[in-house]
Protein backbone atom coordinates (compact mmCIF):
# COMPACT_ATOMS: atom_id res chain seq x y z
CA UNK A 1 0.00 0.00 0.00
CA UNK A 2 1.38 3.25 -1.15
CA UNK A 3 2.01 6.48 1.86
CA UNK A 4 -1.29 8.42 -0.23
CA UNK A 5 -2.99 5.09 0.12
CA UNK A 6 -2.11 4.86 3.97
CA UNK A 7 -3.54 8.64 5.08
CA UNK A 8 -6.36 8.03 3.42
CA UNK A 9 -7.25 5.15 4.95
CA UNK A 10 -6.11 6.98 8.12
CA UNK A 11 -8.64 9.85 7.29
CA UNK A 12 -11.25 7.70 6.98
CA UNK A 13 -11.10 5.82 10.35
CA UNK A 14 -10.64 9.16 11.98
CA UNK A 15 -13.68 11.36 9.90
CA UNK A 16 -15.79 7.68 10.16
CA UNK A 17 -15.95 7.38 14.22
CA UNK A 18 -13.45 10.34 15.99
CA UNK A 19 -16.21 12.92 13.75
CA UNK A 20 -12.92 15.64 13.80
CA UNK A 21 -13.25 18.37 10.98
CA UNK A 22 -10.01 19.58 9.67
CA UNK A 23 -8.67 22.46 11.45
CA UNK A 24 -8.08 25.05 8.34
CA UNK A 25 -7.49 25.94 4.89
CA UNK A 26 -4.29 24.17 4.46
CA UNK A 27 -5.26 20.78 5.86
CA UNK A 28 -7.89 21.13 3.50
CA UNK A 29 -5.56 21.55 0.44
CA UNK A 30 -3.95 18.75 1.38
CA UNK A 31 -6.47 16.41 1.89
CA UNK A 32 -7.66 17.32 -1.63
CA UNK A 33 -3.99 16.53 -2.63
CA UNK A 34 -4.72 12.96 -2.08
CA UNK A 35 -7.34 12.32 -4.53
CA UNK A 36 -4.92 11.52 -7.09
CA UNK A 37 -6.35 10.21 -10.29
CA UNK A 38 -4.92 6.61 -11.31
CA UNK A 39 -6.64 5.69 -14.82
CA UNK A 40 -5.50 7.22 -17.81
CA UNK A 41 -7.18 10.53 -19.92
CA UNK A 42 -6.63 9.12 -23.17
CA UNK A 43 -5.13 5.45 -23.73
CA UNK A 44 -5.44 5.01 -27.33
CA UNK A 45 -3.64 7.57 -28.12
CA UNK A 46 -0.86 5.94 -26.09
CA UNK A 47 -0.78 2.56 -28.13
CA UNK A 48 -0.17 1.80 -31.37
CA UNK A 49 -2.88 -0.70 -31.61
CA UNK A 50 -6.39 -0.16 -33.07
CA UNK A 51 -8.12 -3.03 -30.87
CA UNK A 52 -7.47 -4.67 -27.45
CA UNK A 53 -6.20 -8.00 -27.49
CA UNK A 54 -7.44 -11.10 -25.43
CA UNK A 55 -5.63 -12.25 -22.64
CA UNK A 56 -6.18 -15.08 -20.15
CA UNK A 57 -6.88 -14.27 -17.03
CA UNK A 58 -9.16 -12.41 -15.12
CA UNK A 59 -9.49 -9.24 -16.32
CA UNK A 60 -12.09 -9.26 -19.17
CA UNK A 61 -11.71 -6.17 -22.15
CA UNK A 62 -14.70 -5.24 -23.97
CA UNK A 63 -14.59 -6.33 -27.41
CA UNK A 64 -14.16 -4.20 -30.87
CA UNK A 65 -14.42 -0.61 -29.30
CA UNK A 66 -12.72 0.76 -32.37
CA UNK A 67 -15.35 -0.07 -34.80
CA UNK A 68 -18.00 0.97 -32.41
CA UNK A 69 -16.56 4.08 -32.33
CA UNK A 70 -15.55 4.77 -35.91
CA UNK A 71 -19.36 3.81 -36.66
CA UNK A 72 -20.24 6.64 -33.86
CA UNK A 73 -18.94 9.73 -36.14
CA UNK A 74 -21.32 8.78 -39.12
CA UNK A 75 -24.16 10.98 -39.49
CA UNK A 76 -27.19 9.03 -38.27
CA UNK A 77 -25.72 7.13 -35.51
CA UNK A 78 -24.06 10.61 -34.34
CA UNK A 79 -27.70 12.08 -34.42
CA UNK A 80 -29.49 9.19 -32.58
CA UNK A 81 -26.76 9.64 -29.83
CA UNK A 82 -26.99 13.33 -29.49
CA UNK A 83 -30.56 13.19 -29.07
CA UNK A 84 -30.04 11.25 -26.24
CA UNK A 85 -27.03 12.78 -24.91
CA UNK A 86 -27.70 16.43 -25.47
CA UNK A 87 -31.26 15.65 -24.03
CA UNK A 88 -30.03 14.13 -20.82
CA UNK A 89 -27.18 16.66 -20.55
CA UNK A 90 -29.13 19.71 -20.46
CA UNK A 91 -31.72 18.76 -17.79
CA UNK A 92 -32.20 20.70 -14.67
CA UNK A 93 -31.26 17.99 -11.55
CA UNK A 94 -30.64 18.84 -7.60
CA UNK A 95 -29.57 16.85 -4.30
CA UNK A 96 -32.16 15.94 -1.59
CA UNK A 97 -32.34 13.63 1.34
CA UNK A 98 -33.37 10.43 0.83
CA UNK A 99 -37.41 9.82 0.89
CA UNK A 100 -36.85 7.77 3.49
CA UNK A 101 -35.02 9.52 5.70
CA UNK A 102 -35.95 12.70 7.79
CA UNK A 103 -34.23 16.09 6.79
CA UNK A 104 -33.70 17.08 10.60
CA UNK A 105 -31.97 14.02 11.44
CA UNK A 106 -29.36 14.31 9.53
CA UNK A 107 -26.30 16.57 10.53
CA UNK A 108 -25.18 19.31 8.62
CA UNK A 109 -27.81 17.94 5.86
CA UNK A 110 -27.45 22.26 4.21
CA UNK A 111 -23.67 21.68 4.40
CA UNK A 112 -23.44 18.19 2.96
CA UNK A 113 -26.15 19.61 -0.15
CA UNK A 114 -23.60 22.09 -1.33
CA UNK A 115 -20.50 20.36 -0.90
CA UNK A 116 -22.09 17.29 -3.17
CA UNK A 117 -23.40 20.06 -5.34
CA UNK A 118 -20.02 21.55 -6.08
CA UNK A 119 -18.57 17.55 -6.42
CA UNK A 120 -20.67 17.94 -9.28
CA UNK A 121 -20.81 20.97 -10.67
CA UNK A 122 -16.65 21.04 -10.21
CA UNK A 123 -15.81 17.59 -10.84
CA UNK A 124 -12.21 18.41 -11.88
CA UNK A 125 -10.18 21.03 -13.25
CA UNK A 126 -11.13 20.69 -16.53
CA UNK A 127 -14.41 19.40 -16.83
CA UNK A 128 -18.17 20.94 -15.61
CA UNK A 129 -20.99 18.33 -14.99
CA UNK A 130 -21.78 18.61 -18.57
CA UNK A 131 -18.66 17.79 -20.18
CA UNK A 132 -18.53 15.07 -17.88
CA UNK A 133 -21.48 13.78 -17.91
CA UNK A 134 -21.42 13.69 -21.77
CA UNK A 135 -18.64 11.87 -22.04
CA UNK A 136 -19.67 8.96 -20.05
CA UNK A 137 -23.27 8.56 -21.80
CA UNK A 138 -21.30 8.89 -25.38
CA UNK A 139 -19.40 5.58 -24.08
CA UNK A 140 -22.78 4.18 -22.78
CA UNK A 141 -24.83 4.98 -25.71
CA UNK A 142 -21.89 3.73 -28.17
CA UNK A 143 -20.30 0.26 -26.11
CA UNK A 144 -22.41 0.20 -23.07
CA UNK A 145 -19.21 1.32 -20.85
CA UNK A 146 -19.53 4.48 -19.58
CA UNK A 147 -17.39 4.66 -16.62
CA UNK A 148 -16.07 7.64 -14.24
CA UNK A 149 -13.18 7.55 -11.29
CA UNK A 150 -13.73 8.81 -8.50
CA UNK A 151 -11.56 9.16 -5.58
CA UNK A 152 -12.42 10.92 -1.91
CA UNK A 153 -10.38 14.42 -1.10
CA UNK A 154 -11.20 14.24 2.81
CA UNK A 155 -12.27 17.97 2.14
CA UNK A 156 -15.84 18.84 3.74
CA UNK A 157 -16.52 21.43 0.66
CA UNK A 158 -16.06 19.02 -2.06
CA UNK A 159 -15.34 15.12 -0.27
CA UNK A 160 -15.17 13.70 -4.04
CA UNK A 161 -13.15 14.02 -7.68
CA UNK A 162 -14.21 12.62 -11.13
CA UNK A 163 -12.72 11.89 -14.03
CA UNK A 164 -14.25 10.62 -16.89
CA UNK A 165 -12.54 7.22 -18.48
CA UNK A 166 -12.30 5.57 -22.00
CA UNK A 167 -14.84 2.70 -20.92
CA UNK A 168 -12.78 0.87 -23.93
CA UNK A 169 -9.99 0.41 -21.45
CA UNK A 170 -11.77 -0.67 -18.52
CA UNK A 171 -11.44 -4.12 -17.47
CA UNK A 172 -13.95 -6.33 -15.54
CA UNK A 173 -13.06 -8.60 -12.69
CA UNK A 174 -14.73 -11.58 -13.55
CA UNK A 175 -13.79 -13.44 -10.53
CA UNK A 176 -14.69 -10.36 -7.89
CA UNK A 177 -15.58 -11.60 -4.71
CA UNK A 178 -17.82 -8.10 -3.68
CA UNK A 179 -15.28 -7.54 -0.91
CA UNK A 180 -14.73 -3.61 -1.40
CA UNK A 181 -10.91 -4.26 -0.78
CA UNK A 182 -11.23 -6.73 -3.78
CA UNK A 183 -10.04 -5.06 -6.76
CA UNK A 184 -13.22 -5.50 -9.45
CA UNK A 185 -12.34 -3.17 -12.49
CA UNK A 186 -8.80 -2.68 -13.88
CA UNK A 187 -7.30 -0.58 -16.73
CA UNK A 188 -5.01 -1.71 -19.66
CA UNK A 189 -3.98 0.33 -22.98
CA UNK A 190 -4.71 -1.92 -26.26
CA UNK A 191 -2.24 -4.94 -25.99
CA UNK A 192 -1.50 -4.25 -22.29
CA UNK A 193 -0.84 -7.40 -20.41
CA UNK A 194 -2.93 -7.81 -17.22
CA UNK A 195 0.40 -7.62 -14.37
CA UNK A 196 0.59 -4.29 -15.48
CA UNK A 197 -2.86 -2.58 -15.26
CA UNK A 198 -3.99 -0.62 -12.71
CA UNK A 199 -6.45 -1.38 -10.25
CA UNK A 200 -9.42 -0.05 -9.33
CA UNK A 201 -12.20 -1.18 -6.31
CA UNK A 202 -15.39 -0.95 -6.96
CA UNK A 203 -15.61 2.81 -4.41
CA UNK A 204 -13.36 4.12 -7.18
CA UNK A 205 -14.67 3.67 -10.48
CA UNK A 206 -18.74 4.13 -11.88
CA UNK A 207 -19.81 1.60 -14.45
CA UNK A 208 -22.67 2.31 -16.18
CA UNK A 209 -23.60 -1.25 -18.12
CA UNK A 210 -26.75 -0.36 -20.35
CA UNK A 211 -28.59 -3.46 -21.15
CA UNK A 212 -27.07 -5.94 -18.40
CA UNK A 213 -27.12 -9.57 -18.68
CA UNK A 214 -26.14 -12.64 -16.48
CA UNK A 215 -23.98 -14.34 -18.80
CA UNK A 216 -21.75 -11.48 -19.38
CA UNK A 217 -20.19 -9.23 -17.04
CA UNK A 218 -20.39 -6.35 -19.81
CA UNK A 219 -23.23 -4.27 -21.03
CA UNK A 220 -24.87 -4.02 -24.26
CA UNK A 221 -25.00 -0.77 -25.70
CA UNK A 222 -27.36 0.82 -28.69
CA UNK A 223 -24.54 0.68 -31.41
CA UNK A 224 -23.93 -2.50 -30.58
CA UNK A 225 -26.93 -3.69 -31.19
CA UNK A 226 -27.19 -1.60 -34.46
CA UNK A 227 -23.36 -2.79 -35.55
CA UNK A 228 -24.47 -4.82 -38.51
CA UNK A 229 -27.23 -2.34 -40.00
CA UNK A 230 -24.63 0.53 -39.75
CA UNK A 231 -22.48 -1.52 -41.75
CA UNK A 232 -24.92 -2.28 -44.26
CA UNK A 233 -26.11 1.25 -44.57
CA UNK A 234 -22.69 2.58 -44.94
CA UNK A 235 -22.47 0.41 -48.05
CA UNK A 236 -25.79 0.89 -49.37
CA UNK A 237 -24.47 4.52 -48.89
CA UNK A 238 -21.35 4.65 -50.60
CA UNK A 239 -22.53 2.61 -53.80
CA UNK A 240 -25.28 5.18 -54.07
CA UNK A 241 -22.55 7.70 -53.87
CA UNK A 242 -20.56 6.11 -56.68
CA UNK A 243 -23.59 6.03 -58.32
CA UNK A 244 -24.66 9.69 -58.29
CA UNK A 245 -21.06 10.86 -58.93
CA UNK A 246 -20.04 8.89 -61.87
CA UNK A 247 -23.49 9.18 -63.64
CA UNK A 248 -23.73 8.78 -67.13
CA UNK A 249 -26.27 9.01 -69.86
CA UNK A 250 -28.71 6.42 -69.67
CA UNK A 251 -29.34 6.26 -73.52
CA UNK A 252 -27.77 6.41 -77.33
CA UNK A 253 -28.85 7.47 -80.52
CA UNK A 254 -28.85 4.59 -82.90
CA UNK A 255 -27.96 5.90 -87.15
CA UNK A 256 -28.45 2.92 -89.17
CA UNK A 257 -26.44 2.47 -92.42
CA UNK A 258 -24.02 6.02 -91.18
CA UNK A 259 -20.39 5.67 -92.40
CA UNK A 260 -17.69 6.14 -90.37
CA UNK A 261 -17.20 8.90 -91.59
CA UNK A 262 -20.68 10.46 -91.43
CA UNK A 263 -20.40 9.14 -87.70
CA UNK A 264 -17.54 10.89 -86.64
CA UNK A 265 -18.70 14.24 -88.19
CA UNK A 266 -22.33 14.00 -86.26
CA UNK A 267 -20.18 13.31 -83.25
CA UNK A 268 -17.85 16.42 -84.12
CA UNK A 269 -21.18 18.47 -84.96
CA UNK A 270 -23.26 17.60 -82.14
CA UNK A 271 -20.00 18.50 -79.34
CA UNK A 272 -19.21 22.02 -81.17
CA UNK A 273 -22.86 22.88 -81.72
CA UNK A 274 -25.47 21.32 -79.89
CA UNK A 275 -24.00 19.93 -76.62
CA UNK A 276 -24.26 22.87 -74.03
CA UNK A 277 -25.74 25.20 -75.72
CA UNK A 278 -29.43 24.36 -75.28
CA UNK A 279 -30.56 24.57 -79.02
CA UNK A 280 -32.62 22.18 -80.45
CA UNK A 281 -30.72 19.96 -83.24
CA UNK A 282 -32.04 19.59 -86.57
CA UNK A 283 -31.07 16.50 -88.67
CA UNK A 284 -31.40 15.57 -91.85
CA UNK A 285 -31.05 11.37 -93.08
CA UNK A 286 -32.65 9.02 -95.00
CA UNK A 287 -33.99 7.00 -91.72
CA UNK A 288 -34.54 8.60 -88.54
CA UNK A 289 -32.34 8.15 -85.31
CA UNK A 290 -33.68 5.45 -82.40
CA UNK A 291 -32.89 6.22 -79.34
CA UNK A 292 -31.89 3.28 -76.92
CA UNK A 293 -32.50 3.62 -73.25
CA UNK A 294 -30.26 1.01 -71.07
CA UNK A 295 -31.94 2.17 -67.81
CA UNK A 296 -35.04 4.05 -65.99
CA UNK A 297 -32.39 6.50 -64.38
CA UNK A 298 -34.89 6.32 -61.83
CA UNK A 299 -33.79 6.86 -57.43
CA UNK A 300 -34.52 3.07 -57.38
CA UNK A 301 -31.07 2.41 -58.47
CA UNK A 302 -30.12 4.48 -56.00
CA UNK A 303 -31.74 1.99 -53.30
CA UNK A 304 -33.11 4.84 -51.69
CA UNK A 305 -35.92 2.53 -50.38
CA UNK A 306 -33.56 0.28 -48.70
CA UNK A 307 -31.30 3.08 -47.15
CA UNK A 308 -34.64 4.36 -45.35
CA UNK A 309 -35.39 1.02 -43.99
CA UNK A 310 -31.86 0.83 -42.78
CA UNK A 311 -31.86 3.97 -40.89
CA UNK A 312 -35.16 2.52 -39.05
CA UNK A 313 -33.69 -0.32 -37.88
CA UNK A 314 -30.84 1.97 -36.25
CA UNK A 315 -34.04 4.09 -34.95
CA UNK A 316 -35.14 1.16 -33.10
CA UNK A 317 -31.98 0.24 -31.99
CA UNK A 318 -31.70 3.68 -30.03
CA UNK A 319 -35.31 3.39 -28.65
CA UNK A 320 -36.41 6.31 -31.22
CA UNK A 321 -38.64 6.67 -33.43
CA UNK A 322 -37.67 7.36 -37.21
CA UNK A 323 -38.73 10.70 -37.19
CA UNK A 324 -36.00 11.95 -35.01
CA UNK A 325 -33.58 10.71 -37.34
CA UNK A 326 -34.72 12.46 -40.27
CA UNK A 327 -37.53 10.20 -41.44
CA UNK A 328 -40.73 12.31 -41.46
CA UNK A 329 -43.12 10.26 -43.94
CA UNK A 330 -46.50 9.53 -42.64
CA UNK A 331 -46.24 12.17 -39.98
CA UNK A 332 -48.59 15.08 -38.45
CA UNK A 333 -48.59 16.82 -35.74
CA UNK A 334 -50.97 13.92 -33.46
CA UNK A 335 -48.31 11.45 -34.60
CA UNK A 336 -45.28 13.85 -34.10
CA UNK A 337 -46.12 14.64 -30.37
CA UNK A 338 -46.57 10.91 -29.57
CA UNK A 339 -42.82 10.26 -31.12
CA UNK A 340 -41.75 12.31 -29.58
CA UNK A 341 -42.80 11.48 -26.42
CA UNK A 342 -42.47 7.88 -26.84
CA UNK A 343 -38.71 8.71 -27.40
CA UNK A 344 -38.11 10.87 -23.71
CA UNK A 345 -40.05 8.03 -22.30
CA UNK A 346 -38.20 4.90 -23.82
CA UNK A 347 -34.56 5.89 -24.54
CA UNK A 348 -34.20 9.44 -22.55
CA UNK A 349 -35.95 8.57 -19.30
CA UNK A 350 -34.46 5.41 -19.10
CA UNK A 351 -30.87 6.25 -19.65
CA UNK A 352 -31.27 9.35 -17.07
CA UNK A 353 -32.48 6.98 -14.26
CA UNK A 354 -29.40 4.80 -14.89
CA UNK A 355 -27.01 7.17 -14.47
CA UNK A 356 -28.94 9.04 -11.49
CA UNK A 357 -28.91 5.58 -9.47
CA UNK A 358 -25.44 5.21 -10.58
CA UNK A 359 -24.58 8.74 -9.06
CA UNK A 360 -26.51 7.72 -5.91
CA UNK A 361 -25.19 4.24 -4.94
CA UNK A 362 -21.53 4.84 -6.01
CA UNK A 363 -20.49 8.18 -5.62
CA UNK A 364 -23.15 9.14 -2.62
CA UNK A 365 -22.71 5.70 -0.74
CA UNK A 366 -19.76 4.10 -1.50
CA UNK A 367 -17.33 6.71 -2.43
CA UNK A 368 -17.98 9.13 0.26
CA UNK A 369 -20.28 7.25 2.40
CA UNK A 370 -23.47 9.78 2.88
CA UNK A 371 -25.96 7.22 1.81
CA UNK A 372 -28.90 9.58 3.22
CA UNK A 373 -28.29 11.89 -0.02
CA UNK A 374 -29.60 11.01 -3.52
CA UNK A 375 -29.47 12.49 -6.86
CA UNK A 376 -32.47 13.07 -9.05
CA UNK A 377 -33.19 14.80 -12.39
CA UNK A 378 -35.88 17.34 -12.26
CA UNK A 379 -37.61 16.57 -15.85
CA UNK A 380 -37.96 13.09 -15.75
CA UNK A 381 -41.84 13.33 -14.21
CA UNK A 382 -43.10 15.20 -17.64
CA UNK A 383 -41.92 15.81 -20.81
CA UNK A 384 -42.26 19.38 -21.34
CA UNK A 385 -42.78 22.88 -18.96
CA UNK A 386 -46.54 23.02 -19.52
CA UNK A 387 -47.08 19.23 -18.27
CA UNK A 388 -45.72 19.23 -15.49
CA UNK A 389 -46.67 22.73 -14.40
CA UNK A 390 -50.48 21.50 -15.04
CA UNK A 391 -50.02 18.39 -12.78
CA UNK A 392 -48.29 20.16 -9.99
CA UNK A 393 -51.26 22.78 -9.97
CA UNK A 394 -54.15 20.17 -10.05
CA UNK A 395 -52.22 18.77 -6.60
CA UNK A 396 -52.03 21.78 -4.98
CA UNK A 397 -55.30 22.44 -5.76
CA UNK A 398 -56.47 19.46 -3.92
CA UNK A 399 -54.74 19.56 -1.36
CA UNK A 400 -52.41 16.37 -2.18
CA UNK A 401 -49.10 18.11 -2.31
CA UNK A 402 -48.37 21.49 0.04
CA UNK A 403 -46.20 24.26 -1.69
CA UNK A 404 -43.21 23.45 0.30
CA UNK A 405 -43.12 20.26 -1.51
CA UNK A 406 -43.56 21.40 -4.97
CA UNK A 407 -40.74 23.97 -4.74
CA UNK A 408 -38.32 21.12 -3.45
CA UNK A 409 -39.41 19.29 -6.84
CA UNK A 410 -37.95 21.91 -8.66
CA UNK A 411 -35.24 22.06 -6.50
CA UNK A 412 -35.97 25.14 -4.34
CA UNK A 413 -36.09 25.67 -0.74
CA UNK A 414 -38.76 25.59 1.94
CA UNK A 415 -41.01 28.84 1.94
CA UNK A 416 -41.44 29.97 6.11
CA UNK A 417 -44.19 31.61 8.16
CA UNK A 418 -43.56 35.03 6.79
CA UNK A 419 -42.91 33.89 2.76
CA UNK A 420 -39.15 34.20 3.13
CA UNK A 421 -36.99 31.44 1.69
CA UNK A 422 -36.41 29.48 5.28
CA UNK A 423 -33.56 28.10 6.12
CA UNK A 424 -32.27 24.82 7.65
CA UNK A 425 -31.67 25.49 11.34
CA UNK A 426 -28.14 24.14 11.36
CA UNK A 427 -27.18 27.13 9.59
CA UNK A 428 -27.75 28.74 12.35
CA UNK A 429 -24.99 27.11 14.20
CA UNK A 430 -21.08 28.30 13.78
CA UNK A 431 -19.63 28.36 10.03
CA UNK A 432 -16.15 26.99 11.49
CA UNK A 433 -17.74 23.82 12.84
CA UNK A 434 -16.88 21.47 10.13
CA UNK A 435 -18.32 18.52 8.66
CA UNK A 436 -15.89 15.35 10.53
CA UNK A 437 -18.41 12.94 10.93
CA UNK A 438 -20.25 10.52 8.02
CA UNK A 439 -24.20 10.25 8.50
């Protein structure tokens, strides 16, 4: 165990049961000091290779990440994923207590709320929440691996860091034991053997598996499932292209009985007189010209038709209906709103749940150990402004929900006796007392 490794460990014990805060600004800093990240920003760029390779052993890699996420930059995969990502990225979310725990029996529960906020909202010294957060659904969306490190700073203001990882690089314990000293995830660069990895428990790393199964210890992400119909399309794609680009004329003018001669000079007349200029040639023979048509020159050789049934199967792949991918036959406004909403409600909602429970259970519990605190996104109950402001006024109406609790669903504080914003009474107690002790 490294010395970094050892004071944490010793901070822990000591903030778990002696409840000490640190004493000032400096002890702070170097708390924070510890929280050292351990995985690497970028490992492809590090390795020559293009894919990982198999190893024996323990430590499982996900399989073909680089074709994943080559497929990921073409247009209609990257627009099924932004919908989802940019949807899920701009939400309004907050911190509350647990609903099944009491607000005034938990200590320093104001304190805690901003200090997880800013864990958050400051992850790093790079990223916002944002970035962050739409990095790891990219991975999700694209391999099913969207993973973040996180790693305790022992500072009451901000107890946590993040990073996000390459989920590509992330190895899976397949013989982890759920002892939290265990190590369960590990990462390796492409064609890194196993000895050498570095190891992460499972307090130090979130793993977001979309799609999880018992037979593998891996999730199943959207592109995955779509692999082979990208891979189709792209082709169906590119022969179209050919197709359009080297187009040539899809019939010829037949002369019967013309000498070579008399050939070559209708060839030589028709390129210096007619071709271009948009007059209308005269001719004068014996017979008249046929024209032979090889073709319809028609979009059917274009397989248009089976491009568009391509780009539904990626649709449903994603959880979204065709429209939203630029597929807007057979649509009106009834059938548009429905889409629409069928897509927050089957691939938005879904994926923002995930990663909310994910924030909960690993960072809130595990990582820093306030398990009374959860995260929650604030847009998940209704699908638009107008919804959800209708609902919330029907309940107050009838008495089911008090206005106290509606402004805590959108994230605002209690109201008190005189209409002031009220606030918790342990702010009432001294700003130096600090926050030593885990609820």
């Amino acid at each position: 165990m490294s010395v970094a490794e050892q004071l944490r460990e010793i901070w822990r014990q000591a903030t778990r049961f002696g409840g000490r805060a640190l004493e000032d600004q400096e002890d702070r800093l170097a708390a924070a000091a510890e929280a050292q990240r351990k995985t690497l920003a970028m490992p492809a760029i590090l390795s020559p290779l293009s894919s990982p390779v198999q190893f024996p052993g323990r430590l499982l890699p996900k399989p073909t990440p680089a074709n994943l996420r080559r497929f990921a930059e073409t247009p209609i995969v990257r627009r099924a994923i932004n919908v989802i990502k940019d949807r899920i990225a701009a939400m309004d979310w907050q911190i509350r207590v647990r609903r099944d725990v009491r607000a005034g029996d938990v200590a320093f529960a104001e304190r805690k709320l901003r200090a997880l906020r800013r864990t958050l909202e400051e992850p790093n010294a790079v990223d916002s929440f944002r970035t962050l957060i739409e990095q790891v659904i990219e991975d999700a969306l694209t391999g099913g691996f969207g993973a973040i490190e996180m790693e305790p700073t022992g500072d009451p203001e901000r107890p946590a860091m993040l990073w996000p990882v390459d989920g590509a690089s992330i190895r899976i314990n397949a013989r982890w034991d759920g002892q939290p000293e265990t190590p369960r995830y590990a990462q390796a660069m492409p064609g890194q053997l196993e000895s050498s990895a570095v190891d992460l428990l499972d307090d130090q790393l979130i793993y977001i598996r979309m799609n999880p199964r018992s037979f593998t210890p891996f999730g199943l992400g959207p592109l995955e499932v779509a692999f082979e119909t990208v891979n189709q399309f792209l082709a169906a794609h590119r022969f179209a292209g050919k197709l359009a680009a080297n187009a040539v004329a899809q019939y010829a003018l037949w002369l019967n009985e013309a000498s070579p001669a008399q050939h070559d000079r209708l060839i030589r007349w028709w390129q210096d007189e007619i071709e271009g200029t948009g007059r209308v040639p005269l001719l004068s023979t014996e017979q008249k010209p046929e024209v032979l048509r090889f073709a319809q020159g028609t979009d059917a050789d274009l397989r248009l038709a089976w491009q568009e049934f391509l780009i539904r199967m990626v649709a449903n792949a994603f959880g979204l209906p065709p429209l939203l991918l630029g597929l807007e036959s057979d649509v009106n406004r009834s059938t548009a709103a429905e889409m629409a909403d069928e897509a927050f409600r089957g691939a938005i909602s879904p994926l923002a749940m995930l990663i909310a429970g994910h924030i909960t259970r690993d960072l809130f519990a595990k990582c820093i150990g306030w398990r009374e605190f959860e995260f929650v996104f604030n847009e998940l109950t209704a699908r638009d402004e107008d919804t959800e402001l209708a609902v919330q006024v029907q309940l107050l109406s009838a008495g089911v929900l008090t206005v106290n609790e509606v402004r805590a669903m959108r994230g605002l504080g209690p109201l008190g006796p005189d209409g002031a914003v009220q606030l918790a009474g342990e702010e009432a107690h001294n700003n130096d007392e600090g926050l030593g002790t885990r609820a």
